[in-house]
Protein backbone atom coordinates (compact mmCIF):
# COMPACT_ATOMS: atom_id res chain seq x y z
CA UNK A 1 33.17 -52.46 -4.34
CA UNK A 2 31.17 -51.30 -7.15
CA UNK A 3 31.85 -50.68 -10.76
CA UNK A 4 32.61 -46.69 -9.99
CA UNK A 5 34.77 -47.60 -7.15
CA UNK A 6 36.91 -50.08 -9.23
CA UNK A 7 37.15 -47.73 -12.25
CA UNK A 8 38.48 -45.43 -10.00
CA UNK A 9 40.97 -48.25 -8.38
CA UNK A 10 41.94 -49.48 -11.72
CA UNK A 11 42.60 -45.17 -12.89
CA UNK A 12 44.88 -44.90 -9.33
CA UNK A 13 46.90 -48.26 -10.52
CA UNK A 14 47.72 -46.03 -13.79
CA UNK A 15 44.87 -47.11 -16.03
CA UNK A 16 44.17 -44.46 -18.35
CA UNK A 17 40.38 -43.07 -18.60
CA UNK A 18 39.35 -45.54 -21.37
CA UNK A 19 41.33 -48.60 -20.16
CA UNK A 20 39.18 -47.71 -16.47
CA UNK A 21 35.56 -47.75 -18.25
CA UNK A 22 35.97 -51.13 -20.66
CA UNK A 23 38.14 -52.49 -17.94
CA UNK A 24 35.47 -52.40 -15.17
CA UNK A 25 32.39 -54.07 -17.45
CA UNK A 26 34.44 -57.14 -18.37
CA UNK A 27 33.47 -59.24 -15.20
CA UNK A 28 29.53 -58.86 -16.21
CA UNK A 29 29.92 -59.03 -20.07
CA UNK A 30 32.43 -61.92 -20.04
CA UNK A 31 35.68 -60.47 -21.93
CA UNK A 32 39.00 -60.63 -20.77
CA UNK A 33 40.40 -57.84 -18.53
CA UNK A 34 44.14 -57.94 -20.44
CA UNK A 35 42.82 -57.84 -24.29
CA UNK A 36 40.15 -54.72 -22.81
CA UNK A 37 42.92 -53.48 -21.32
CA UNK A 38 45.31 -53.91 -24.50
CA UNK A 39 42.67 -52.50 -27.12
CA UNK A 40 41.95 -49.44 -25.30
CA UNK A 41 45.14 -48.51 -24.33
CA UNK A 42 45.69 -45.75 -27.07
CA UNK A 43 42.63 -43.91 -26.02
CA UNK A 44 43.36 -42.55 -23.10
CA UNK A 45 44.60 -38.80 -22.87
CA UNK A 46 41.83 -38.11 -25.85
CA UNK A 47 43.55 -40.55 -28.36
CA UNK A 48 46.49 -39.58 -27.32
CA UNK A 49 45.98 -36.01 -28.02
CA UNK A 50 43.67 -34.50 -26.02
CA UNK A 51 40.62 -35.07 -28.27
CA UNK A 52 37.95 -37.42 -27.58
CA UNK A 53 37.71 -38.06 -24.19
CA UNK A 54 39.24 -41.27 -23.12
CA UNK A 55 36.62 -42.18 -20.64
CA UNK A 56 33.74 -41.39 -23.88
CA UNK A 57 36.08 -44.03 -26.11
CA UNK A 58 36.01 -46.25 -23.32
CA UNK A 59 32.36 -45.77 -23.50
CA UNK A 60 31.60 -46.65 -26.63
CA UNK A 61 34.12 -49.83 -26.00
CA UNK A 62 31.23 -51.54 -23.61
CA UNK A 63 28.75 -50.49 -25.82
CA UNK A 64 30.07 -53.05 -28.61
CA UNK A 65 30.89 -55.80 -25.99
CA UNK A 66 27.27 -55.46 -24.76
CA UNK A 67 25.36 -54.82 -27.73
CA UNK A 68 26.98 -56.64 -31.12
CA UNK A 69 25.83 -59.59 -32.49
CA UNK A 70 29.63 -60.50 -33.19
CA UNK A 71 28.05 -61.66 -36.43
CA UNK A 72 30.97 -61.36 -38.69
CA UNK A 73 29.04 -62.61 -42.00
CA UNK A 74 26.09 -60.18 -41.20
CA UNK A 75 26.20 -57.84 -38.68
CA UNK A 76 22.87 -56.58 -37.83
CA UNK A 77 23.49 -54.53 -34.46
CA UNK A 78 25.37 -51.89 -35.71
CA UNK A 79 22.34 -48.95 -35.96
CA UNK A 80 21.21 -49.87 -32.20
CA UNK A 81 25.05 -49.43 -31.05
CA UNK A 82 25.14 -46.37 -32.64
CA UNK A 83 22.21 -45.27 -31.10
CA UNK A 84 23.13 -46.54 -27.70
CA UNK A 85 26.46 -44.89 -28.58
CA UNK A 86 24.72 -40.97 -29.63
CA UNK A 87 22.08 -41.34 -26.25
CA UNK A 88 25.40 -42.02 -24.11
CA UNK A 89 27.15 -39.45 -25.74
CA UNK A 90 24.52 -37.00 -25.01
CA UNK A 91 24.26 -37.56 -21.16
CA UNK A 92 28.08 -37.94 -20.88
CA UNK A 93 28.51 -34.14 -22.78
CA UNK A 94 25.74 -33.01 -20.18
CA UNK A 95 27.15 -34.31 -17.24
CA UNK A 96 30.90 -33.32 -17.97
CA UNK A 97 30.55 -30.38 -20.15
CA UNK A 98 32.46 -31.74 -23.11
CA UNK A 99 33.32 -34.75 -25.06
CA UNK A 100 37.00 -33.43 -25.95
CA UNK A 101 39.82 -34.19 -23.69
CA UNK A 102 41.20 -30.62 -23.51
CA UNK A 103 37.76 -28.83 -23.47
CA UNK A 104 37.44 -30.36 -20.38
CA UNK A 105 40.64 -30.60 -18.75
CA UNK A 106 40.74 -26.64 -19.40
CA UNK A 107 44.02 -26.79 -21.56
CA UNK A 108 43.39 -24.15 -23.47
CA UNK A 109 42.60 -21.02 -20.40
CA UNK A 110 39.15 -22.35 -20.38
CA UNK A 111 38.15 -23.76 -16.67
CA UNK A 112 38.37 -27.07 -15.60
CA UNK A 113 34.89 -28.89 -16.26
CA UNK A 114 35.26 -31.99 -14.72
CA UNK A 115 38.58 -34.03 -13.66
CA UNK A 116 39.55 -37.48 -15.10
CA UNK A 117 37.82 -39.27 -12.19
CA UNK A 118 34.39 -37.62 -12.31
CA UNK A 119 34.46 -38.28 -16.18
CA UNK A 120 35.07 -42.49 -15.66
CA UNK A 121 32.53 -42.35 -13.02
CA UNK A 122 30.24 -40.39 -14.72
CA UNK A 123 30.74 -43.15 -17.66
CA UNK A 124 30.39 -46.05 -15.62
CA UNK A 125 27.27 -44.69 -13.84
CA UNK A 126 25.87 -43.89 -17.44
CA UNK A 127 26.56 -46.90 -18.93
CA UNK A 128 25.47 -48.91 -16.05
CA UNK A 129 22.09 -47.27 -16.17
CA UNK A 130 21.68 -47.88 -19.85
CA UNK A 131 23.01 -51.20 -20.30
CA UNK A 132 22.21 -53.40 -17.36
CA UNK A 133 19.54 -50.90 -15.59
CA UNK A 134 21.43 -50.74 -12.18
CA UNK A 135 20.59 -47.07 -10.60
CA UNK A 136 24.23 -46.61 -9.44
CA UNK A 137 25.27 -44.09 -6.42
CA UNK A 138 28.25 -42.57 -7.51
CA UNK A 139 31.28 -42.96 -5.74
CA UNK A 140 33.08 -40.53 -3.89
């Protein structure tokens, strides 16, 4: 199974979109599944209300895990997460049309732009390209 496919087993099992992207990089970065799955658990549904997409939160979760120095006297990795953070940003708003929750779940009359399970695979393939360089088929 790949990454994609166990985001999208992990979002079936009731993981919510972030819980489903920082859930599904723990094996590879070496972070426990339960405190990923703890941290992010009030960022699904946009924060809880339909803003930032849960899957983009979720996103920027992995980033941190991969990138910081977990230097707590000087943290030096802050400017390259941010900019790993602002590139991912950009191909996730291309690829799903949005980085707000209800933007692209059409909640306001607007159409749908992409479901819940396009936007975590979309994620994973995106941060899977970026962060470990694997060229990722999505799933279906």
């Amino acid at each position: 199974m790949n990454r994609q496919e166990l985001a999208i087993t992990l979002h079936s099992q009731g993981f919510n979109c972030a819980q489903c992207v920082a859930c599904s990089f723990c094996d590879v970065l070496g972070y426990d599944p339960i405190t990923a799955f703890k941290m992010s658990e009030a960022f699904g549904f946009g924060m809880g209300a339909a803003n930032t997409c849960g899957a983009l939160s979720g996103m920027a979760m992995v980033i941190g895990m991969k990138n910081s120095d977990g230097d707590l006297d000087h943290p030096m990795t802050k400017k390259e997460s941010y900019h790993l953070m602002s590139t991912a940003t950009d191909k996730f708003k291309n690829q799903c049309g949005s980085t707000i929750c209800r933007e692209i779940k059409g909640m306001d009359g607007g159409p749908v732009l992409c479901s819940c399970n396009d936007c975590i695979i979309n994620a994973v393939t995106i941060l899977d390209d970026m962060l470990l360089g694997i060229k990722a088929d999505k799933a279906e």
